[in-house]
C-alpha atoms as a PDB file:
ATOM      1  CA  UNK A   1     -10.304  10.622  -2.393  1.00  0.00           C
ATOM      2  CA  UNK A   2      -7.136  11.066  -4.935  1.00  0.00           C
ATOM      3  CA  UNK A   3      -5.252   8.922  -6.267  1.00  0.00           C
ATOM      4  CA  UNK A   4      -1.261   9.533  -5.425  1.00  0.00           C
ATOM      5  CA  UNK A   5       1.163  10.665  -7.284  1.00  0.00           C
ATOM      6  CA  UNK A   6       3.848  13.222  -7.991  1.00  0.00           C
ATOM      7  CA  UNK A   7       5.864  11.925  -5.135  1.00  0.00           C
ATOM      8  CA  UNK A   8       3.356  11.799  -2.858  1.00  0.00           C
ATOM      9  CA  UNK A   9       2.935   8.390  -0.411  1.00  0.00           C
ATOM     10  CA  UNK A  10       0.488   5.941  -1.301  1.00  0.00           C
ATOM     11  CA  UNK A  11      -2.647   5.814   0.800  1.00  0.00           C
ATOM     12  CA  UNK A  12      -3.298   1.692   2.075  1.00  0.00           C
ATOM     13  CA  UNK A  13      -7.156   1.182   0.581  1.00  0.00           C
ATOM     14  CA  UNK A  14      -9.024  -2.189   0.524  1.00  0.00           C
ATOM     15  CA  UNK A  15     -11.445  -3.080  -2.116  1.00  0.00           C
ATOM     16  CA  UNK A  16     -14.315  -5.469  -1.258  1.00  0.00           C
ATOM     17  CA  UNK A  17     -15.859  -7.356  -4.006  1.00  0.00           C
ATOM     18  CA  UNK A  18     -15.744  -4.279  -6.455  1.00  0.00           C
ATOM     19  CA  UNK A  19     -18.605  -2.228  -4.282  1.00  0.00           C
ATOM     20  CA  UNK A  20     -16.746  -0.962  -1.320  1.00  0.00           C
ATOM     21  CA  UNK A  21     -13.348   0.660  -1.171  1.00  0.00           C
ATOM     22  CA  UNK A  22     -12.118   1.311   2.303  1.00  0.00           C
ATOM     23  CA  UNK A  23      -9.235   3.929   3.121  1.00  0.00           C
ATOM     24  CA  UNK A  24      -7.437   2.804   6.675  1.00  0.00           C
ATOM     25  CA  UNK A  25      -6.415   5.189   8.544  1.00  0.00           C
ATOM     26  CA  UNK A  26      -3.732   5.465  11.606  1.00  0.00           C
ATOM     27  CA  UNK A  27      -2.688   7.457  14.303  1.00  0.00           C
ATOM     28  CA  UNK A  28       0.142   9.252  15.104  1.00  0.00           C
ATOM     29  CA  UNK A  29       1.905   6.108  16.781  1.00  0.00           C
ATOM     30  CA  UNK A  30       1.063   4.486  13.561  1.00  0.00           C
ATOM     31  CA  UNK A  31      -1.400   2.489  15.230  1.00  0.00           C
ATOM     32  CA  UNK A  32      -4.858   1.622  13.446  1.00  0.00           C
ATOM     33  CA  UNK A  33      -7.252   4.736  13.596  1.00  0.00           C
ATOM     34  CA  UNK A  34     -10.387   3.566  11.798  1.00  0.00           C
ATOM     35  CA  UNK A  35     -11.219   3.455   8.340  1.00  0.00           C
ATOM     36  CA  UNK A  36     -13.026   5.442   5.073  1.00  0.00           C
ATOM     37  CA  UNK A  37     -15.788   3.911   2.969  1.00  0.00           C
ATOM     38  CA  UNK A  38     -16.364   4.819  -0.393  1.00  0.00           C
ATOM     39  CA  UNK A  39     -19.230   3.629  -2.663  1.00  0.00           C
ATOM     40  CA  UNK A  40     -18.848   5.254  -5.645  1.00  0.00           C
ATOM     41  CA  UNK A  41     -18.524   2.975  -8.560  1.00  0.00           C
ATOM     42  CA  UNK A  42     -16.270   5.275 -10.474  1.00  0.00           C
ATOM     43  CA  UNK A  43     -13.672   5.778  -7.941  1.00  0.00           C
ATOM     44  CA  UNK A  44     -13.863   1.800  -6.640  1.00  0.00           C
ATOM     45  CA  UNK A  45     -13.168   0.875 -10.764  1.00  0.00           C
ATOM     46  CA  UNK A  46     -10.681   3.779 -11.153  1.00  0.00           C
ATOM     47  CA  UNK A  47      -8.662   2.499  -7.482  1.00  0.00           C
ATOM     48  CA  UNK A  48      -9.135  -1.479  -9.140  1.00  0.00           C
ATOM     49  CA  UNK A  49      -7.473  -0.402 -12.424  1.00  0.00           C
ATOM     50  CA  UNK A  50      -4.601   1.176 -10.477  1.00  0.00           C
ATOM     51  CA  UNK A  51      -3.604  -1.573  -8.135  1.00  0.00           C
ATOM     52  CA  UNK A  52      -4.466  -4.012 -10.884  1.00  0.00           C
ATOM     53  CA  UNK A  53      -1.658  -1.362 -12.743  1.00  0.00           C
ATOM     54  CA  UNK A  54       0.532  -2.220  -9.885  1.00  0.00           C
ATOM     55  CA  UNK A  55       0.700  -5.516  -9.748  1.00  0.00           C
ATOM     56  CA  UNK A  56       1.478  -5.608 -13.215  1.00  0.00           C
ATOM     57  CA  UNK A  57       4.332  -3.740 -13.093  1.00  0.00           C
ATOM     58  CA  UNK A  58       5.642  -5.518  -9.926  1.00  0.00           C
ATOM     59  CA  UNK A  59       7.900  -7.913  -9.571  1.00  0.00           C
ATOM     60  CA  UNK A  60       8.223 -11.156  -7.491  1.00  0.00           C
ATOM     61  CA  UNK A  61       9.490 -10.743  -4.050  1.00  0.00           C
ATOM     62  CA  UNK A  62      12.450 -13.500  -3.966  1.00  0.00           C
ATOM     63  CA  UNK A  63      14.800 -11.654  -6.693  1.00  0.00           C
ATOM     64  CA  UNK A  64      13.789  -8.081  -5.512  1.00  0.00           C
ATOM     65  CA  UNK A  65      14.822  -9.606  -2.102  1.00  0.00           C
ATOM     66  CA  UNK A  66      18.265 -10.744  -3.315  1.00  0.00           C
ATOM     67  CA  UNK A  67      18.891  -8.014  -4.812  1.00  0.00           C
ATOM     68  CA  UNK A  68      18.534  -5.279  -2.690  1.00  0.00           C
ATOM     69  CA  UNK A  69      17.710  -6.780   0.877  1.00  0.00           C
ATOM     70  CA  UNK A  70      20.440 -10.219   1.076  1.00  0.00           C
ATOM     71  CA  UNK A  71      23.603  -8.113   0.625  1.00  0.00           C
ATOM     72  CA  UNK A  72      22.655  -5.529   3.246  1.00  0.00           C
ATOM     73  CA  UNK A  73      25.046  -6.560   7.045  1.00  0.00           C
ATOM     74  CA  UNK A  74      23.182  -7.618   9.360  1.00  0.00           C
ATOM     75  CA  UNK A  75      21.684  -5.137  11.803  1.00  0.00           C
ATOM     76  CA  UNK A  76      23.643  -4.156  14.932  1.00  0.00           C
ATOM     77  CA  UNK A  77      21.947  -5.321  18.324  1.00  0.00           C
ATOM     78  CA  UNK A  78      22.016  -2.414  20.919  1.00  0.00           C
ATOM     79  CA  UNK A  79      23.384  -3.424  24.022  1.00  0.00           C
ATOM     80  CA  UNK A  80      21.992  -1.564  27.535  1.00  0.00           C
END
């Protein structure tokens, strides 16, 4: 399994206890589809040290939320 990158989406993985990484999987309706499991160390370490990247470079939900979600209107209701 790659990493992302160059645009592409991120895949959702899971990393147990730093011996199993899991890659979920979905269906086309987006519904859960099963999963991946990878045991090799290298990958598992090289997955830790990029969400561990992530994180970093994150920031808090609250301000992002003010910022870019508070001012939005507030979504139209269809009526039928």
């Amino acid at each position: 399994m790659e990493r992302a990158g160059g645009g592409r989406p991120l895949p959702e993985v899971v990393v147990v206890g730093g011996r199993v990484l899991y890659q979920v999987l979905y269906n086309e309706a987006g519904a859960l589809d099963g999963a991946i499991r990878f045991r090799d160390p290298e990958l598992i370490k090289s997955w830790e040290g990029f969400i561990g990247q992530l994180y970093e470079e994150g920031e808090d939900l609250l301000p992002y939320f003010e910022r870019h979600v508070a001012p939005l209107p507030p979504p139209r209701m269809n009526a039928e």
